[in-house]
Structure formats: structure tokens, C-alpha cells
C-alpha atoms as a PDB file:
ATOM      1  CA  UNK A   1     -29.530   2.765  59.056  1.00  0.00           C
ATOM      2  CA  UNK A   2     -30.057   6.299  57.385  1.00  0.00           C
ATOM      3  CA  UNK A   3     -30.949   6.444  53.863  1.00  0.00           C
ATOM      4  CA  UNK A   4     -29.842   8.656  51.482  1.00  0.00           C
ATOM      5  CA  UNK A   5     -31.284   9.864  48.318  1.00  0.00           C
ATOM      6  CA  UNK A   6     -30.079  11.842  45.371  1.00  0.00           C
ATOM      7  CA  UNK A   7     -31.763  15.232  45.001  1.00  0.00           C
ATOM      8  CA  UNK A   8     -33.901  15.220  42.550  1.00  0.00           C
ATOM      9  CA  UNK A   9     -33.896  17.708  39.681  1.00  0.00           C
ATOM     10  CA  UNK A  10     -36.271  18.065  36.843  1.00  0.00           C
ATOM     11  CA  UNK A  11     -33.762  19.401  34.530  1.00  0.00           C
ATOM     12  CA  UNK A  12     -32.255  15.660  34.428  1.00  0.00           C
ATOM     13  CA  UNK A  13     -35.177  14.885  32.833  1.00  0.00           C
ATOM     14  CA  UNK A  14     -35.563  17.065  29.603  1.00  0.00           C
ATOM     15  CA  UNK A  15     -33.447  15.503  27.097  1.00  0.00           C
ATOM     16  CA  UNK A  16     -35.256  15.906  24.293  1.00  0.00           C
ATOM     17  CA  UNK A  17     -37.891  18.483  22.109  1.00  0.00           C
ATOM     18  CA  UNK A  18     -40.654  16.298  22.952  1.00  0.00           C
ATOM     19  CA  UNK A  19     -40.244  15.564  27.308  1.00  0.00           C
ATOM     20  CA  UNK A  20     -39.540  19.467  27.060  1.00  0.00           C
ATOM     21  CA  UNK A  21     -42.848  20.503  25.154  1.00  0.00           C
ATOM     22  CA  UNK A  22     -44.900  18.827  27.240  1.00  0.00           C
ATOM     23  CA  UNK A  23     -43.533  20.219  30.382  1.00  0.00           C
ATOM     24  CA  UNK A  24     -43.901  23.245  29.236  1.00  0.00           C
ATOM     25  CA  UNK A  25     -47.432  22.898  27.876  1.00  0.00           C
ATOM     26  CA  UNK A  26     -48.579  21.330  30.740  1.00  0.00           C
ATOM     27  CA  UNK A  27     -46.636  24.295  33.123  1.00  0.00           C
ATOM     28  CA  UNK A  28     -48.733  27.164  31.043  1.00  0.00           C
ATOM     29  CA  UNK A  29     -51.704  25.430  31.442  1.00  0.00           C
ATOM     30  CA  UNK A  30     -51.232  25.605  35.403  1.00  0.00           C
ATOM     31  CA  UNK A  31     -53.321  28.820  37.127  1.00  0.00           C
ATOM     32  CA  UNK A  32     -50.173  30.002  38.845  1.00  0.00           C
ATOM     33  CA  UNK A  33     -47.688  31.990  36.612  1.00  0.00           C
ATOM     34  CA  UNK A  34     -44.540  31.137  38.947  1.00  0.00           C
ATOM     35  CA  UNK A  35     -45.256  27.370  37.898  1.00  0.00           C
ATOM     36  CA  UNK A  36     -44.481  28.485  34.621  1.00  0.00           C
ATOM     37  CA  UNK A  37     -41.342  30.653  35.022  1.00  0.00           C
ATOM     38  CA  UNK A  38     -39.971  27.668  37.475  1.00  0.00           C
ATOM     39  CA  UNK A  39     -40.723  24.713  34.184  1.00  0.00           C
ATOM     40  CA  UNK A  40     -38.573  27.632  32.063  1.00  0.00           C
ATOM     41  CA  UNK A  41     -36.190  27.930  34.206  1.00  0.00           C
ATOM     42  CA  UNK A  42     -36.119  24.025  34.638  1.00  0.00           C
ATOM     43  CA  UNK A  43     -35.696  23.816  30.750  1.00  0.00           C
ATOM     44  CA  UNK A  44     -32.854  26.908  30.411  1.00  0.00           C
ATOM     45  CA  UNK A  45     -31.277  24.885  32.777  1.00  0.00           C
ATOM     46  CA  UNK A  46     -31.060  21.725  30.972  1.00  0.00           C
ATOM     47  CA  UNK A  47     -29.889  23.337  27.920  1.00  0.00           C
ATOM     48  CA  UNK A  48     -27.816  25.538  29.752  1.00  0.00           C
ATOM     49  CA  UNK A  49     -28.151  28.801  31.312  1.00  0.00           C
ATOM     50  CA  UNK A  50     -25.034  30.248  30.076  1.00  0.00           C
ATOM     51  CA  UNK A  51     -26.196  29.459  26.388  1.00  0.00           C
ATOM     52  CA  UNK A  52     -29.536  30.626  26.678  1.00  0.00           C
ATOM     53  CA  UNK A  53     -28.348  33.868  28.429  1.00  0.00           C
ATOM     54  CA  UNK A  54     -26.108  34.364  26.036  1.00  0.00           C
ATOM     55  CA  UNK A  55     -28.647  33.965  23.269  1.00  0.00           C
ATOM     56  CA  UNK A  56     -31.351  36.527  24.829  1.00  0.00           C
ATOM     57  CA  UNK A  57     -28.611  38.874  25.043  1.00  0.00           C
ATOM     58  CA  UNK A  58     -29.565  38.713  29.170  1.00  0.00           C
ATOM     59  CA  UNK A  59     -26.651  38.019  31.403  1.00  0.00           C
ATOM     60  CA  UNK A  60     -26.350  35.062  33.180  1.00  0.00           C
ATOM     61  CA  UNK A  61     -27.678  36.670  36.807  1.00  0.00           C
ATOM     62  CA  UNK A  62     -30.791  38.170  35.105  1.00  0.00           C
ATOM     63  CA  UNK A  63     -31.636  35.491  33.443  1.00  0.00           C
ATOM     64  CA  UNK A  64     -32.185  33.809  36.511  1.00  0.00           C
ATOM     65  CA  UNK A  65     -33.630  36.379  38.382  1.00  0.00           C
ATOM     66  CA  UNK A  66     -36.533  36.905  35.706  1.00  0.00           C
ATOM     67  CA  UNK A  67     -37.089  33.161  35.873  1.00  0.00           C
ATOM     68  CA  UNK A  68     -37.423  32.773  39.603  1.00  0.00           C
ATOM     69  CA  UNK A  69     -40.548  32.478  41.877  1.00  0.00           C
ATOM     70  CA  UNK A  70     -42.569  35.951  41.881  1.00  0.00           C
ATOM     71  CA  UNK A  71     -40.479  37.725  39.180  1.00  0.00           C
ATOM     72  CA  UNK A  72     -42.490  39.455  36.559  1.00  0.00           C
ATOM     73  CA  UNK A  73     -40.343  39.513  33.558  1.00  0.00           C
ATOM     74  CA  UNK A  74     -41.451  41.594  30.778  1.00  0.00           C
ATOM     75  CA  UNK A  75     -43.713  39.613  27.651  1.00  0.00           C
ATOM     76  CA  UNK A  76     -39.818  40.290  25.408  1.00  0.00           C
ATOM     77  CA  UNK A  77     -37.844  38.316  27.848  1.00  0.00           C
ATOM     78  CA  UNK A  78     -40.233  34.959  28.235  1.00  0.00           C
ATOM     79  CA  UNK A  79     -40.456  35.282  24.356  1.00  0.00           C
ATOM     80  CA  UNK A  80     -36.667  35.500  23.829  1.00  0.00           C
ATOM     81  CA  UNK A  81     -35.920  32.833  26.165  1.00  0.00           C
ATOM     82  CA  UNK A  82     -38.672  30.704  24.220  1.00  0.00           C
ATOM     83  CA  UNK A  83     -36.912  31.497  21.056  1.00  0.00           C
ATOM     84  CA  UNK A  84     -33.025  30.408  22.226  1.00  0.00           C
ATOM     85  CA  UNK A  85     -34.423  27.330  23.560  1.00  0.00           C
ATOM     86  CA  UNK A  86     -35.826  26.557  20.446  1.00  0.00           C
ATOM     87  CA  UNK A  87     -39.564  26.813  20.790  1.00  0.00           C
ATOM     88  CA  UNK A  88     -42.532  29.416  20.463  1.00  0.00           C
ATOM     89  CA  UNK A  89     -45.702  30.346  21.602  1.00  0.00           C
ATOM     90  CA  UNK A  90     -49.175  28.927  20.000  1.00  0.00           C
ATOM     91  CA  UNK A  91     -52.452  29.286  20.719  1.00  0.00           C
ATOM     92  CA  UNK A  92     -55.125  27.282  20.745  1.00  0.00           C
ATOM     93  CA  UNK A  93     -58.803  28.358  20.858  1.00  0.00           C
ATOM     94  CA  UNK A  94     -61.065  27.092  23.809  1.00  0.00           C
ATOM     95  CA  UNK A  95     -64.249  27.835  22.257  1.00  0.00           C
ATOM     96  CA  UNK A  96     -66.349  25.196  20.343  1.00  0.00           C
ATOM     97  CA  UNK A  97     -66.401  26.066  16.440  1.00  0.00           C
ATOM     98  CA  UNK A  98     -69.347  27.655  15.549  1.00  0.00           C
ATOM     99  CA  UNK A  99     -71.827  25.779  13.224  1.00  0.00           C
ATOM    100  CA  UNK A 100     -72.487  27.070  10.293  1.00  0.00           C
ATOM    101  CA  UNK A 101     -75.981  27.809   8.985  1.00  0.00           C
END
């Protein structure tokens, strides 16, 4: 008897602010950069591509191609697509405080 299986798909999974942040947090924190565009992607999907292309003022094709594996999109476009999905960039220094005297 075969078994069959449902693809699996990510985008499923991010129904709300806080399954989505911590995808994403944990995605920029990975060494390779096409980790990250793939968990945006993931997200833009699960709010909707059309919306968030429309949004960015990127059609729907581009939007997808800056998103995919070994695109570079420009600093603007991952920033805009952060913005229409509702979230933005913080840092976070890695250095100890420094003690004062």
C-alpha cells in the first residue's frame, strides 16, 4: 500500500504576528542570506503575495523573483516588503555592556 502525504508548506503555518516574528528572527539569524529571502517569501505568501506586491508598489512577478533563492534584492525592497507585512527591522547589540568605572 502506497502512502500519500500532503505537501507540506510553511506558509500554513504563520497565522499570526507572533509564529511570523519568530520565523523571521530565527531566518536572519541563519549565515546564509537565501534562508532569509525564502522565510520572507514564506511570510508574503501567507499574507498574500498579491497584497504585499501591491503594497511595495513591486508587481506580483518581481516580487517573487527578488524573494527567490540567490536573488540580491536591493536594501529598499527587503525593507518595503518588511513594512507591508507589517514589521521592521531592529537591532540588537552583541557586545557585552561596558562597565562603568
Amino acid at each position: 500500500m502506497k502512502s500519500t502525504f500532503a505537501p507540506f508548506d510553511v506558509a500554513d503555518y504563520l497565522v499570526n504576528d507572533e509564529a511570523i516574528t519568530g520565523y523571521l528572527a530565527l531566518a536572519a539569524e541563519d549565515p546564509d542570506p537565501d534562508f532569509f529571502l525564502s522565510a520572507l517569501s514564506d511570510v508574503a505568501r501567507a499574507r498574500g503575495m498579491a497584497e504585499i506586491a501591491k503594497q511595495t508598489g513591486l508587481g506580483r512577478e518581481s516580487l517573487y523573483k527578488a524573494l527567490r533563492k540567490g536573488a540580491h534584492p536591493r536594501f529598499e525592497t527587503i525593507k518595503a516588503v518588511l513594512e507591508a507585512l507589517g514589521f521592521k527591522l531592529s537591532f540588537v547589540s552583541t557586545q557585552p555592556p561596558e562597565a562603568s568605572a
